[in-house]
N, C-alpha and C. Protein backbone atom coordinates (compact mmCIF):
# COMPACT_ATOMS: atom_id res chain seq x y z
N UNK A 1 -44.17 -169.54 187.75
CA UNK A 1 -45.55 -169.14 187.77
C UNK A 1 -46.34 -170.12 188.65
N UNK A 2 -46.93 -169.86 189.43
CA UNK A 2 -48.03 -170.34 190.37
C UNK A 2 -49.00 -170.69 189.74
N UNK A 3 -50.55 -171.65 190.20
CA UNK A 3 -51.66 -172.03 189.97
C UNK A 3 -52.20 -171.02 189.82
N UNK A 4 -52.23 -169.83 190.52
CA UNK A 4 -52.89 -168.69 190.79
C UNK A 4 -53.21 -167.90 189.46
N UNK A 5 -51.66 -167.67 189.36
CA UNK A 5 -51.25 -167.04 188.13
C UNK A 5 -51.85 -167.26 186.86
N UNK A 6 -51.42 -168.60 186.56
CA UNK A 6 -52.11 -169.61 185.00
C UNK A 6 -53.49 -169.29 185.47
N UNK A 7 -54.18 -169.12 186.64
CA UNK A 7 -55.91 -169.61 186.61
C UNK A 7 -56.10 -167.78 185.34
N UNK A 8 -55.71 -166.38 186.21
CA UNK A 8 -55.68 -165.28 185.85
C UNK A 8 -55.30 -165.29 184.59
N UNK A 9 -54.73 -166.16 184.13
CA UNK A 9 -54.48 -165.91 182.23
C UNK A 9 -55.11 -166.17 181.33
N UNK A 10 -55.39 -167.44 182.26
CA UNK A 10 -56.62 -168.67 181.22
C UNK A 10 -57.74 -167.78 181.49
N UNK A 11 -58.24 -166.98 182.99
CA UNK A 11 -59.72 -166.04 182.48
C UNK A 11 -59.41 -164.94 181.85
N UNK A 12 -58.18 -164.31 181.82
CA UNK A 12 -58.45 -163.00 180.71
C UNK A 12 -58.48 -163.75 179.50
N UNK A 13 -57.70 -164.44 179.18
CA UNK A 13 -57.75 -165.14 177.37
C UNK A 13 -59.10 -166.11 177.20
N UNK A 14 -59.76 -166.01 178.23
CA UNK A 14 -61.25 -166.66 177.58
C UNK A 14 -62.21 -165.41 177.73
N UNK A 15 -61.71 -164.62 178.89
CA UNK A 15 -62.50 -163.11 178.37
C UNK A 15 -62.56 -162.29 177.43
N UNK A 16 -61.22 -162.28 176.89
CA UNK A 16 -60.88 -161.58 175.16
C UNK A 16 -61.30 -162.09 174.12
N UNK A 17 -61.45 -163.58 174.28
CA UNK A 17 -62.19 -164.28 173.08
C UNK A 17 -63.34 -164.11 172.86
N UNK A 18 -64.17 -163.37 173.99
CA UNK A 18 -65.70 -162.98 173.40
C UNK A 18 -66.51 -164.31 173.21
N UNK A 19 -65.77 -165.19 173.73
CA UNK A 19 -67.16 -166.48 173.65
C UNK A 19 -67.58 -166.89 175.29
N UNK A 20 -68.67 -166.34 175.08
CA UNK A 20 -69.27 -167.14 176.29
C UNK A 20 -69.77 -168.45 176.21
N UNK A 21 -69.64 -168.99 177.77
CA UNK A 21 -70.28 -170.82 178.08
C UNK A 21 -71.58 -170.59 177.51
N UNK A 22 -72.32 -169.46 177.66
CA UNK A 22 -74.02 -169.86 176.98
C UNK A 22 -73.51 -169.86 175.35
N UNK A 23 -73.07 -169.48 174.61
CA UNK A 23 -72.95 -168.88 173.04
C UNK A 23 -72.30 -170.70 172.48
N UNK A 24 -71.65 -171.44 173.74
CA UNK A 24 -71.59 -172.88 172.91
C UNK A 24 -72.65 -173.89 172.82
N UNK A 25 -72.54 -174.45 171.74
CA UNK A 25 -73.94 -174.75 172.05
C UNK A 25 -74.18 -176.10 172.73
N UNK A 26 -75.24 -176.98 173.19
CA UNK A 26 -75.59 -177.98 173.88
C UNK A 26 -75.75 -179.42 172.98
N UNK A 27 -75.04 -178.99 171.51
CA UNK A 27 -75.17 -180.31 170.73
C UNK A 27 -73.35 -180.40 170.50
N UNK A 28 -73.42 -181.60 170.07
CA UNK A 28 -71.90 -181.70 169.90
C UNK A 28 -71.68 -181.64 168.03
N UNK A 29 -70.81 -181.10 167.93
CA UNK A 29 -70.30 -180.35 166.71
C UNK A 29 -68.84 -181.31 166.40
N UNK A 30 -69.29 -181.43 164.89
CA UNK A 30 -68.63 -182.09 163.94
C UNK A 30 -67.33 -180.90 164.11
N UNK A 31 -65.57 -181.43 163.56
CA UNK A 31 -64.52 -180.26 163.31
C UNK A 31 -64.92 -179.07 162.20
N UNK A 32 -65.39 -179.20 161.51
CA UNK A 32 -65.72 -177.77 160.77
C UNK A 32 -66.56 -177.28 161.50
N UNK A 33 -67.63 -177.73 162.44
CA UNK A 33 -68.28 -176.50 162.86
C UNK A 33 -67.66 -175.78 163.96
N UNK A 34 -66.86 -176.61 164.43
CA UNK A 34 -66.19 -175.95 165.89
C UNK A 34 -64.83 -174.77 165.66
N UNK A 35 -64.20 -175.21 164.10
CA UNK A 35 -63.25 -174.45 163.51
C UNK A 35 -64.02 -173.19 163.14
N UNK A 36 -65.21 -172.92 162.15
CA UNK A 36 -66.12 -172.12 161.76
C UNK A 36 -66.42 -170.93 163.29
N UNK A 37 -67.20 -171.71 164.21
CA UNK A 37 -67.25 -171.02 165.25
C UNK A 37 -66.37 -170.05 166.73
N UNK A 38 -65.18 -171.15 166.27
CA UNK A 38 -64.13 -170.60 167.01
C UNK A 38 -63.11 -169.43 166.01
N UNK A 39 -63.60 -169.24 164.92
CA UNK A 39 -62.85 -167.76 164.26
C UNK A 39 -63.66 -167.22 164.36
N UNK A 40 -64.82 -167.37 164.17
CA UNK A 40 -66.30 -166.03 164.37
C UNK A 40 -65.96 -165.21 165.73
N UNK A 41 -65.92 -166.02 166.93
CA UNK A 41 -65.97 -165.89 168.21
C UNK A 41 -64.23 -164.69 168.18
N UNK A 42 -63.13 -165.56 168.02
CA UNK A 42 -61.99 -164.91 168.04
C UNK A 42 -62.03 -163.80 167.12
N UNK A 43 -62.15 -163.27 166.04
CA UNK A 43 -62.32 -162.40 165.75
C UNK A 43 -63.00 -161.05 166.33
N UNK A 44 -63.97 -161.47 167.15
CA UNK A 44 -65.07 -160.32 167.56
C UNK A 44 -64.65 -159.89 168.89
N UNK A 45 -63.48 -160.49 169.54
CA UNK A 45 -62.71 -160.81 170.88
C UNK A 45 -61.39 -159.81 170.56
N UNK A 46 -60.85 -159.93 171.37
CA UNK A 46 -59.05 -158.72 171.49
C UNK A 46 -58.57 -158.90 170.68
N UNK A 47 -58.56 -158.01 169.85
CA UNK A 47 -57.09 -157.50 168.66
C UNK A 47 -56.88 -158.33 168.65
N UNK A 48 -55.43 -158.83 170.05
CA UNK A 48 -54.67 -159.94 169.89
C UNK A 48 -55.09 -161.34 169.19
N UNK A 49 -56.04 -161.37 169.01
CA UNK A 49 -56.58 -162.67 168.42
C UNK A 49 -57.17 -162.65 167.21
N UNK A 50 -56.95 -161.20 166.38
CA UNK A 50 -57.54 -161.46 165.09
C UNK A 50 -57.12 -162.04 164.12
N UNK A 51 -55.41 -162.63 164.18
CA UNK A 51 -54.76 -163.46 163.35
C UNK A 51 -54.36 -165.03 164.06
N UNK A 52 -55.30 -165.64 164.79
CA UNK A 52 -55.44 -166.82 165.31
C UNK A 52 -56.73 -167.51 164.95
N UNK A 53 -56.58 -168.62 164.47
CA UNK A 53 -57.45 -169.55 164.34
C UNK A 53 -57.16 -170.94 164.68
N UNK A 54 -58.11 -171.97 164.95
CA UNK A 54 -58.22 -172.90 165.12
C UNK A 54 -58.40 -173.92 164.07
N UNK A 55 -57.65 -174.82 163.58
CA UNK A 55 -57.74 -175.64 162.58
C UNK A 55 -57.37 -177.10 163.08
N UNK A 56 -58.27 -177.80 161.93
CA UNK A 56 -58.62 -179.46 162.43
C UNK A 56 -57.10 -179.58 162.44
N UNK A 57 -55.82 -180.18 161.82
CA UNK A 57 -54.78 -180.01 161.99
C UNK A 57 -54.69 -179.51 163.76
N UNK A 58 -54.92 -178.49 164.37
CA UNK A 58 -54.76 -178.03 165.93
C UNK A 58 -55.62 -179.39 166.39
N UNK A 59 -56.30 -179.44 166.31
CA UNK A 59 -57.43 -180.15 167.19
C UNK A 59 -57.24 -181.47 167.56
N UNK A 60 -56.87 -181.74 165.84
CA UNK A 60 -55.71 -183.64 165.65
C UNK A 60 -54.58 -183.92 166.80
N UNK A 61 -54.15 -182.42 166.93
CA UNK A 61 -52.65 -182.34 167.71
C UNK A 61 -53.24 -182.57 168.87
N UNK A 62 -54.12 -181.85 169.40
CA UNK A 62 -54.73 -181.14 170.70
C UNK A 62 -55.24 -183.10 171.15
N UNK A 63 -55.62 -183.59 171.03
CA UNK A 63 -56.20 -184.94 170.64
C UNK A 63 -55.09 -185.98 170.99
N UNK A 64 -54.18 -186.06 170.32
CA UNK A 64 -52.89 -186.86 170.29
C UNK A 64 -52.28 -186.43 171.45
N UNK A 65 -51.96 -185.28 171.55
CA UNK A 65 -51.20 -184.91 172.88
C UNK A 65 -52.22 -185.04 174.18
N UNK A 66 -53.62 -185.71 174.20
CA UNK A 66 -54.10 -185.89 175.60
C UNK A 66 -54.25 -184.55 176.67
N UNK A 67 -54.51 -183.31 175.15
CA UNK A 67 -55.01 -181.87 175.89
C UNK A 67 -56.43 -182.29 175.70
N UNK A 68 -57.25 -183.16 175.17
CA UNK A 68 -58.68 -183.55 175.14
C UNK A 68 -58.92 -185.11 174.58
N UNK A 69 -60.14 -185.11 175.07
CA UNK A 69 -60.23 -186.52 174.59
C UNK A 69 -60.80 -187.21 173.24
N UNK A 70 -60.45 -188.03 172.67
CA UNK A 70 -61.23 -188.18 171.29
C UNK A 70 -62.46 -187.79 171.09
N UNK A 71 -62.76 -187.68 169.74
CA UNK A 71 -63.77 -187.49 169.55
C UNK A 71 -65.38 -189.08 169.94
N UNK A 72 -66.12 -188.73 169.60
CA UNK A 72 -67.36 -189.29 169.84
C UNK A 72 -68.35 -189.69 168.77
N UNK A 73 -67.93 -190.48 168.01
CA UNK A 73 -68.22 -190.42 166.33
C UNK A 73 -68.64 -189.54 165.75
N UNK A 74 -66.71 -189.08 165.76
CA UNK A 74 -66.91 -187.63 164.47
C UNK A 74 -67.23 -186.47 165.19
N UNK A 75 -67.66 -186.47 166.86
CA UNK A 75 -68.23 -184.83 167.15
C UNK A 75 -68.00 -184.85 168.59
N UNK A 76 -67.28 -183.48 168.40
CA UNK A 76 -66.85 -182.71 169.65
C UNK A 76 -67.99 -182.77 170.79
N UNK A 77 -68.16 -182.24 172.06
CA UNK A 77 -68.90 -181.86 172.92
C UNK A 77 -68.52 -180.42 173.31
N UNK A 78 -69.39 -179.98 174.31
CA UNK A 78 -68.79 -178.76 174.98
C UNK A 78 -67.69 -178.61 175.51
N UNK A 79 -67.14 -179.92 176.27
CA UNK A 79 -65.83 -180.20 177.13
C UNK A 79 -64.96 -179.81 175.97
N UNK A 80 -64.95 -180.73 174.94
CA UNK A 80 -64.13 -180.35 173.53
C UNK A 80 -63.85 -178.86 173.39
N UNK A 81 -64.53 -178.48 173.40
CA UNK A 81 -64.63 -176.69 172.61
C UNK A 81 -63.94 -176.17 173.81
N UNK A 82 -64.42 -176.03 175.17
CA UNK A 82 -63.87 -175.18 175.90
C UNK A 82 -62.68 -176.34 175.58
N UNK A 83 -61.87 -177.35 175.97
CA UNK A 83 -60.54 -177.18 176.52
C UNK A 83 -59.73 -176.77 174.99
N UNK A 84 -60.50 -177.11 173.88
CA UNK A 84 -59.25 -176.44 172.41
C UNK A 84 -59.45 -174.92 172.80
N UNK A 85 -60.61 -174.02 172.85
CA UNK A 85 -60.33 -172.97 173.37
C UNK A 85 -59.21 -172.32 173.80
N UNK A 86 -58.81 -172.90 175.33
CA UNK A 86 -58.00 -172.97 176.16
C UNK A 86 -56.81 -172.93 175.48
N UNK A 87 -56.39 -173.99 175.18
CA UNK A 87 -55.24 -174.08 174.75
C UNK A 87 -55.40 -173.38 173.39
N UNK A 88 -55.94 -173.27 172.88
CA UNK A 88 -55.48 -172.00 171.44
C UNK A 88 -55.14 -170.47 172.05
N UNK A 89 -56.18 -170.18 173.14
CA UNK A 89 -55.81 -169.03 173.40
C UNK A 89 -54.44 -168.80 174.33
N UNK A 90 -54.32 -169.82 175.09
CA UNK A 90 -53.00 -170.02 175.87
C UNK A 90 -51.56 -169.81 175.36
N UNK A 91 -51.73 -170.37 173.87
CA UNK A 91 -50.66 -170.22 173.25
C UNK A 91 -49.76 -168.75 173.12
């Protein structure tokens, strides 16, 4: 698979998720709110995603493995949300 390719997957699977860049919000969010918001969002998004969720457990991982960067005492940013996004829906 090419760059090309992965770019075309990563925008349909952030298009199916039904969350848009305006709908996150501009404060940074503690893990329950970003878990809370990211099933609201996936749910209302493609079928395919109505039995996926995001849990602190994912996020711990997502974190450790250097798919994002720590947190910021205790709270995500936007960068946060979109790249767990990403990789939840990637999966």
């Amino acid at each position: 698979m090419n760059n090309e390719q992965i770019r075309e997957i990563a925008l349909d699977a952030l298009n199916d998720a039904e969350l848009r860049s305006s709908e996150i919000p501009n404060i940074d969010l503690y893990v329950d709110q970003i878990t809370s918001l990211m099933a609201d969002k996936l749910k209302e998004g493609s079928s395919r995603f109505e039995d996926r969720v995001l849990t602190k457990t994912m996020i711990n991982n997502y974190v450790k493995m250097k798919l994002a960067a720590p947190a910021v005492k205790k709270k995500y940013d936007r960068e946060h949300m979109v790249r767990f996004l990403m990789v939840c829906l990637m999966k």
